[in-house]
C-alpha atoms as a PDB file:
ATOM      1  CA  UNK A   1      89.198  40.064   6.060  1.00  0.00           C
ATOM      2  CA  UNK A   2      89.789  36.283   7.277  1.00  0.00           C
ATOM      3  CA  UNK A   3      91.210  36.061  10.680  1.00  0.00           C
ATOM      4  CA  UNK A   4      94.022  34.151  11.060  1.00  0.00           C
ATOM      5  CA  UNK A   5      95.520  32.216  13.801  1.00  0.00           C
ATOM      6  CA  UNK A   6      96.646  34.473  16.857  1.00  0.00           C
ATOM      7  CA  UNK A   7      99.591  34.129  19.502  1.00  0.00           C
ATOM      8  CA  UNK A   8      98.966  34.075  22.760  1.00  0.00           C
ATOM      9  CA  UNK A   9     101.124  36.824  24.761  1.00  0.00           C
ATOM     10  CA  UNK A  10     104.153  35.774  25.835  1.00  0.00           C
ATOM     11  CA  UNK A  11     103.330  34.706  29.277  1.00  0.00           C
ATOM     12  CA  UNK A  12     100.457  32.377  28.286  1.00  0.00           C
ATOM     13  CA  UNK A  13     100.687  29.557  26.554  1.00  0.00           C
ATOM     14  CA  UNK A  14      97.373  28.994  23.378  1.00  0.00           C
ATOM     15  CA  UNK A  15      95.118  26.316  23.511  1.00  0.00           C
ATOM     16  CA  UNK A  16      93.569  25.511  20.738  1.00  0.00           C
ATOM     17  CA  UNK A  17      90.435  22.884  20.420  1.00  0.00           C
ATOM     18  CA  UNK A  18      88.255  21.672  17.649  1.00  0.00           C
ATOM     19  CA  UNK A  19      86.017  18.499  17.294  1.00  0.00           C
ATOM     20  CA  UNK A  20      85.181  17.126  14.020  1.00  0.00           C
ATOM     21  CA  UNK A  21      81.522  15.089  14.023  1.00  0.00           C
ATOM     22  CA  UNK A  22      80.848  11.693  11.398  1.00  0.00           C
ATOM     23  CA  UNK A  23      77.131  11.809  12.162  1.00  0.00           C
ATOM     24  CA  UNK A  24      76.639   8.138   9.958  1.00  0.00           C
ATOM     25  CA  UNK A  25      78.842   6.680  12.702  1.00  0.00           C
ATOM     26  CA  UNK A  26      77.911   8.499  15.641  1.00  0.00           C
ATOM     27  CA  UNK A  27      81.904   8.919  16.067  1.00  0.00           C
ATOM     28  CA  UNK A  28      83.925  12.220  16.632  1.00  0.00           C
ATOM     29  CA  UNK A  29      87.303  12.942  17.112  1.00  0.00           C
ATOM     30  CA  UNK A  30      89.097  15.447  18.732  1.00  0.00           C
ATOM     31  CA  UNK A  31      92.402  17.541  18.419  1.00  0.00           C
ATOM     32  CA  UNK A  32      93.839  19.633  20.591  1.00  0.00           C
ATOM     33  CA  UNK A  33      97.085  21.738  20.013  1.00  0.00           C
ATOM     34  CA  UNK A  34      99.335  23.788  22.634  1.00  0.00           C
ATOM     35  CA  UNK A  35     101.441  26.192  21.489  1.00  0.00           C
ATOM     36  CA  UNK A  36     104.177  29.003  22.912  1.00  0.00           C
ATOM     37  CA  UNK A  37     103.796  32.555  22.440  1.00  0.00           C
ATOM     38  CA  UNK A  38     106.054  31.850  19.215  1.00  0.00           C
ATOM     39  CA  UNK A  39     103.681  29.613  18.105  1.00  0.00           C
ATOM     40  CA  UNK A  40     105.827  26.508  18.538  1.00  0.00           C
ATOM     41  CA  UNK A  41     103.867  23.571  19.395  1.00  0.00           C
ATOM     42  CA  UNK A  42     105.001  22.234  22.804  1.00  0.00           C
ATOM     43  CA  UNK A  43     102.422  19.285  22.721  1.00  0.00           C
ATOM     44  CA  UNK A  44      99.806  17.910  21.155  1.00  0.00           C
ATOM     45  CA  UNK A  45      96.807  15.806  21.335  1.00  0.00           C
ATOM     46  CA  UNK A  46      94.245  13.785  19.347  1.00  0.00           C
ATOM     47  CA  UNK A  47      90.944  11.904  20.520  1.00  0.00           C
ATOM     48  CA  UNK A  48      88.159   9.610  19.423  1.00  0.00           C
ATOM     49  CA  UNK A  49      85.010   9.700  20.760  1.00  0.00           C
ATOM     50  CA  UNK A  50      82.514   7.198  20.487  1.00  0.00           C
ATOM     51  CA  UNK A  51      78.743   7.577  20.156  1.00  0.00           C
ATOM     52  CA  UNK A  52      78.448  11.154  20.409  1.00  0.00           C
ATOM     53  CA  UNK A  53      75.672  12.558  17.518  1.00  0.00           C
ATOM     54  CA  UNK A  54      75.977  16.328  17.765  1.00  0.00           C
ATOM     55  CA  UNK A  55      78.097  18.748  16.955  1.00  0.00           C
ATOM     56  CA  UNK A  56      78.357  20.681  19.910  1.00  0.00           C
ATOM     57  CA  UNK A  57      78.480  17.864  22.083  1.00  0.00           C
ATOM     58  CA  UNK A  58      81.637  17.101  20.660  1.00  0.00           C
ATOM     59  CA  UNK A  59      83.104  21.107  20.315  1.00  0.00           C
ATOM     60  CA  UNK A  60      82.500  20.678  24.352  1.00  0.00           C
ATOM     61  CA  UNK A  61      84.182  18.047  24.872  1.00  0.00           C
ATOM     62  CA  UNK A  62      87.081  19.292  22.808  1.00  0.00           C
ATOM     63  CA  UNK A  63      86.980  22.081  25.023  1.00  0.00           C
ATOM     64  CA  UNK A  64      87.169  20.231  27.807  1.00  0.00           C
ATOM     65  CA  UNK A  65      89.911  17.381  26.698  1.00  0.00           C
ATOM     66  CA  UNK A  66      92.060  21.049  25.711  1.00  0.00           C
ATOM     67  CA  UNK A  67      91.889  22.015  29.654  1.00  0.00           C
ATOM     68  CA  UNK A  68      92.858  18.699  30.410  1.00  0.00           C
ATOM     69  CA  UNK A  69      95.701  18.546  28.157  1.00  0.00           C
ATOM     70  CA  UNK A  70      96.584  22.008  29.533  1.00  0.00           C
ATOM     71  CA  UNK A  71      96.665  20.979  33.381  1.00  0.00           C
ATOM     72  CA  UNK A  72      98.849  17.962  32.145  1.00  0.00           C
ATOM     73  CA  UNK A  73     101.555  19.526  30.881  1.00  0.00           C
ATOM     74  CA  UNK A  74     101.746  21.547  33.684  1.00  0.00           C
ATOM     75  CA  UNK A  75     100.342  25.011  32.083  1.00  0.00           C
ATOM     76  CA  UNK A  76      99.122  27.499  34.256  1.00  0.00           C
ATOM     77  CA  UNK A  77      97.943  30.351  32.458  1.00  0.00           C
ATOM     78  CA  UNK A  78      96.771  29.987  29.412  1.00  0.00           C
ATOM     79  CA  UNK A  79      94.382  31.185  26.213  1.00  0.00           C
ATOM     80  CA  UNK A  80      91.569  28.602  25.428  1.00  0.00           C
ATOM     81  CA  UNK A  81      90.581  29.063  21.702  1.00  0.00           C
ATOM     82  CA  UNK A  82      88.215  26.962  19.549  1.00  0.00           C
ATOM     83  CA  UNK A  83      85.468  27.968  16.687  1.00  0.00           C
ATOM     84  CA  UNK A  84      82.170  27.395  18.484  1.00  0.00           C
ATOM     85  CA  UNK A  85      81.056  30.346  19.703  1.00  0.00           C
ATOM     86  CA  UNK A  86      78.229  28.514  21.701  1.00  0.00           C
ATOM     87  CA  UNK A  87      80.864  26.408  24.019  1.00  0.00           C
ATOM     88  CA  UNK A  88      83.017  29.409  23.845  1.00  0.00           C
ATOM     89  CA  UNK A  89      79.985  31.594  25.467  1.00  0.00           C
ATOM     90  CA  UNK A  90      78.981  28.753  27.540  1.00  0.00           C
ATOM     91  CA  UNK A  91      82.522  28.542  29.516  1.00  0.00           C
ATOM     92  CA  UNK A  92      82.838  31.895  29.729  1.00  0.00           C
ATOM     93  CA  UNK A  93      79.161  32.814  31.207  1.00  0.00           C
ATOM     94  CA  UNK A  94      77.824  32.177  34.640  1.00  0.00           C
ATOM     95  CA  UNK A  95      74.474  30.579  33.868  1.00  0.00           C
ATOM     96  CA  UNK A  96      73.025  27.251  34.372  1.00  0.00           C
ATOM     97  CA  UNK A  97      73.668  25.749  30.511  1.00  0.00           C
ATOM     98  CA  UNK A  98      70.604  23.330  30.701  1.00  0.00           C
ATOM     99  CA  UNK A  99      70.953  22.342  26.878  1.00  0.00           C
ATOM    100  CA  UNK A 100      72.167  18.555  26.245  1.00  0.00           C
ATOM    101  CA  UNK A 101      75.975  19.948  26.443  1.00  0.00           C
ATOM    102  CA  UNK A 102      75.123  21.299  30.200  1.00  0.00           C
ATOM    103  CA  UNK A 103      77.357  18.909  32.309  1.00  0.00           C
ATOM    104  CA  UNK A 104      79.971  18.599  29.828  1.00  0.00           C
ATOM    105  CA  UNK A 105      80.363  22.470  30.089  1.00  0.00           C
ATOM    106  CA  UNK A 106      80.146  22.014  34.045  1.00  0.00           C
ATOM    107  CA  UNK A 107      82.902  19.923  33.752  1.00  0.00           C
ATOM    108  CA  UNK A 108      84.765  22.719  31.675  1.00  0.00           C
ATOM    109  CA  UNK A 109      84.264  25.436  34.075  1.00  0.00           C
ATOM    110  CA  UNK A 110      85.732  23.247  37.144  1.00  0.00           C
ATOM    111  CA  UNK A 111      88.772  23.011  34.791  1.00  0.00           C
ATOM    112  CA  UNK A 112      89.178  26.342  34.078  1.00  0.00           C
ATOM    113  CA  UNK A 113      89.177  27.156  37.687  1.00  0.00           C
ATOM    114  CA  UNK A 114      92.635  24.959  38.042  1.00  0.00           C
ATOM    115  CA  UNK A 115      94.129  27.673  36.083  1.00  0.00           C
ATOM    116  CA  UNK A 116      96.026  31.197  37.376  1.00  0.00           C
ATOM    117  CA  UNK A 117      94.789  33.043  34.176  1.00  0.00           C
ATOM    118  CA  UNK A 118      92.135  31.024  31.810  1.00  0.00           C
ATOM    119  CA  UNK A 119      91.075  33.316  28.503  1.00  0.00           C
ATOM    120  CA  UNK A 120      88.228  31.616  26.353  1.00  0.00           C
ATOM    121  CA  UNK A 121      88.131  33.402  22.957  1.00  0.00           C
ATOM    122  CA  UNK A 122      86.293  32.415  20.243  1.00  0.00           C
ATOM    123  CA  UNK A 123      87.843  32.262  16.374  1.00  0.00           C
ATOM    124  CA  UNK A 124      86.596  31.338  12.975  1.00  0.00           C
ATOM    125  CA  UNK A 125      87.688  28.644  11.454  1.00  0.00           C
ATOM    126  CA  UNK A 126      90.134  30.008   9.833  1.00  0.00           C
ATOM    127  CA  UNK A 127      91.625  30.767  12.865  1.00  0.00           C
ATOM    128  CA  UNK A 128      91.730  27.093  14.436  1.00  0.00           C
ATOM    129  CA  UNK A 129      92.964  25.364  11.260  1.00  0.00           C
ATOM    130  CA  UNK A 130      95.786  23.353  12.634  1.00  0.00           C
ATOM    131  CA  UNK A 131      93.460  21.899  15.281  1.00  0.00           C
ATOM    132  CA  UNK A 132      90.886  21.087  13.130  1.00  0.00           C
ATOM    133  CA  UNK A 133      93.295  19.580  10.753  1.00  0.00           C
ATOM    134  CA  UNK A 134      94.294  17.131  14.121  1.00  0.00           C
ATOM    135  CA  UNK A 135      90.160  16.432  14.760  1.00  0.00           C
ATOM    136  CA  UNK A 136      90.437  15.228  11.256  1.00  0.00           C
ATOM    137  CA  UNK A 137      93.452  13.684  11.732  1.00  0.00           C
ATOM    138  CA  UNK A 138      92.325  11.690  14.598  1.00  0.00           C
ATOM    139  CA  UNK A 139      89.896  10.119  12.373  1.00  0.00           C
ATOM    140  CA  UNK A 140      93.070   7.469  11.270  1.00  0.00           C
ATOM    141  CA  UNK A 141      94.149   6.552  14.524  1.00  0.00           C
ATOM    142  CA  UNK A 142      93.022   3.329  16.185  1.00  0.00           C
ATOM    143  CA  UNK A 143      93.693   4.964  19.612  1.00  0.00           C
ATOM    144  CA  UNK A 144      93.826   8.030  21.156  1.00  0.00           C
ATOM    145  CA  UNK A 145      97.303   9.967  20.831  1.00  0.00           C
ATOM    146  CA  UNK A 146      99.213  12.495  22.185  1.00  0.00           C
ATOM    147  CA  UNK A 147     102.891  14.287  21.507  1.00  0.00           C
ATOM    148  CA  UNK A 148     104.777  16.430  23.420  1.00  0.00           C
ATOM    149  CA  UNK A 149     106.968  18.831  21.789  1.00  0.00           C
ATOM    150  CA  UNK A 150     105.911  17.315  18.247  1.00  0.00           C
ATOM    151  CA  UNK A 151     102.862  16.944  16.492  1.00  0.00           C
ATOM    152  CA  UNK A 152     102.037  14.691  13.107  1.00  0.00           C
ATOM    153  CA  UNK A 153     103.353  15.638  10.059  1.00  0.00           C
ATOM    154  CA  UNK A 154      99.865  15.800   8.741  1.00  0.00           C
ATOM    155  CA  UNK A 155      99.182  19.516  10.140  1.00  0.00           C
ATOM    156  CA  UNK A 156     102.552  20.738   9.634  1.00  0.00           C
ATOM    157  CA  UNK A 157     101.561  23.224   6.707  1.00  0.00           C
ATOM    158  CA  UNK A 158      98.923  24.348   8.741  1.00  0.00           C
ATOM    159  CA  UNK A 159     101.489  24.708  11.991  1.00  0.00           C
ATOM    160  CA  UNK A 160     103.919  26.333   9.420  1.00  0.00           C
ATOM    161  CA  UNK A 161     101.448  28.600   8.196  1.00  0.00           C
ATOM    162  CA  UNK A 162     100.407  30.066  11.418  1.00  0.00           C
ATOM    163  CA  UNK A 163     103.653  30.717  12.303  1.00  0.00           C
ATOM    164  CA  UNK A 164     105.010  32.643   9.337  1.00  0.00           C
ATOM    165  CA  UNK A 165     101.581  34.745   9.608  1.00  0.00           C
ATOM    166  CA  UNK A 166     103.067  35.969  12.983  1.00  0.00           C
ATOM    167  CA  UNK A 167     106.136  37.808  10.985  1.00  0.00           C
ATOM    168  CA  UNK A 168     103.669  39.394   8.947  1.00  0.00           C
END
């Protein structure tokens, strides 16, 4: 069975993260979407990141930009979901990470503290496809961008799609 996208309950808001890598350019982009317990984005956020060359250097940043993005709009508890299990483990455990994405998840965990209630939870892809449609996204933009109670038209099917899975 695929797994789908999940609402958070209705006292948290979701959090989802995903990084997309273009190893030939050493580039990566980010996108980050917040959502109600509905499923209704309340903001949104996308990212470029320059000479990054890994994979999970740029899922851990994601994850980090998301807790950012979180704190900024002024959310307090929360469900952090993206589709690496490795920087989903990583936040989550206490242990010394001493792998190349070690201070990046550092970083994380001092965010995560900020928050009242901070769940990490790992999906598939499946799960995380309106975020990784905005990592992809992000790959058009000049700039980094963000939207609050919006997000681009470009991941509206997926948004859509996530939502009417929720009635289901």
């Amino acid at each position: 069975m695929v797994r789908k996208w999940e609402a958070a309950p209705e006292t948290l808001h979701k959090v989802n993260f995903d990084g997309a890598l273009y190893s030939h350019s050493r580039k990566g982009d980010v996108g980050v979407l917040l959502r109600d317990h509905r499923g209704q984005v309340a903001g949104a956020v996308a990212f470029i990141v320059n000479l990054v060359s890994d994979a999970c250097v740029i899922e851990a940043i994601a994850a980090v930009k998301a807790l950012e993005f979180a704190t900024q709009m002024g959310c307090r508890k929360i469900v952090l979901e993206g589709d690496s299990r490795i920087v989903s483990n990583c936040l989550t455990k206490k242990d010394e990470v001493l792998s190349n994405i070690g201070p990046i998840i550092h970083d994380g965990r001092r965010w995560v503290r900020k928050f009242d209630i901070c769940m990490i939870e790992h999906t598939k892809r499946e799960g995380n496809v309106a975020a990784h449609s905005l990592a992809q996204y992000s790959l058009q933009l000049n700039s980094d961008r963000f939207w609050v109670e919006d997000f681009p038209d470009s991941i509206t099917l997926a948004v859509l799609m996530d939502i009417a899975s929720l009635n289901k």
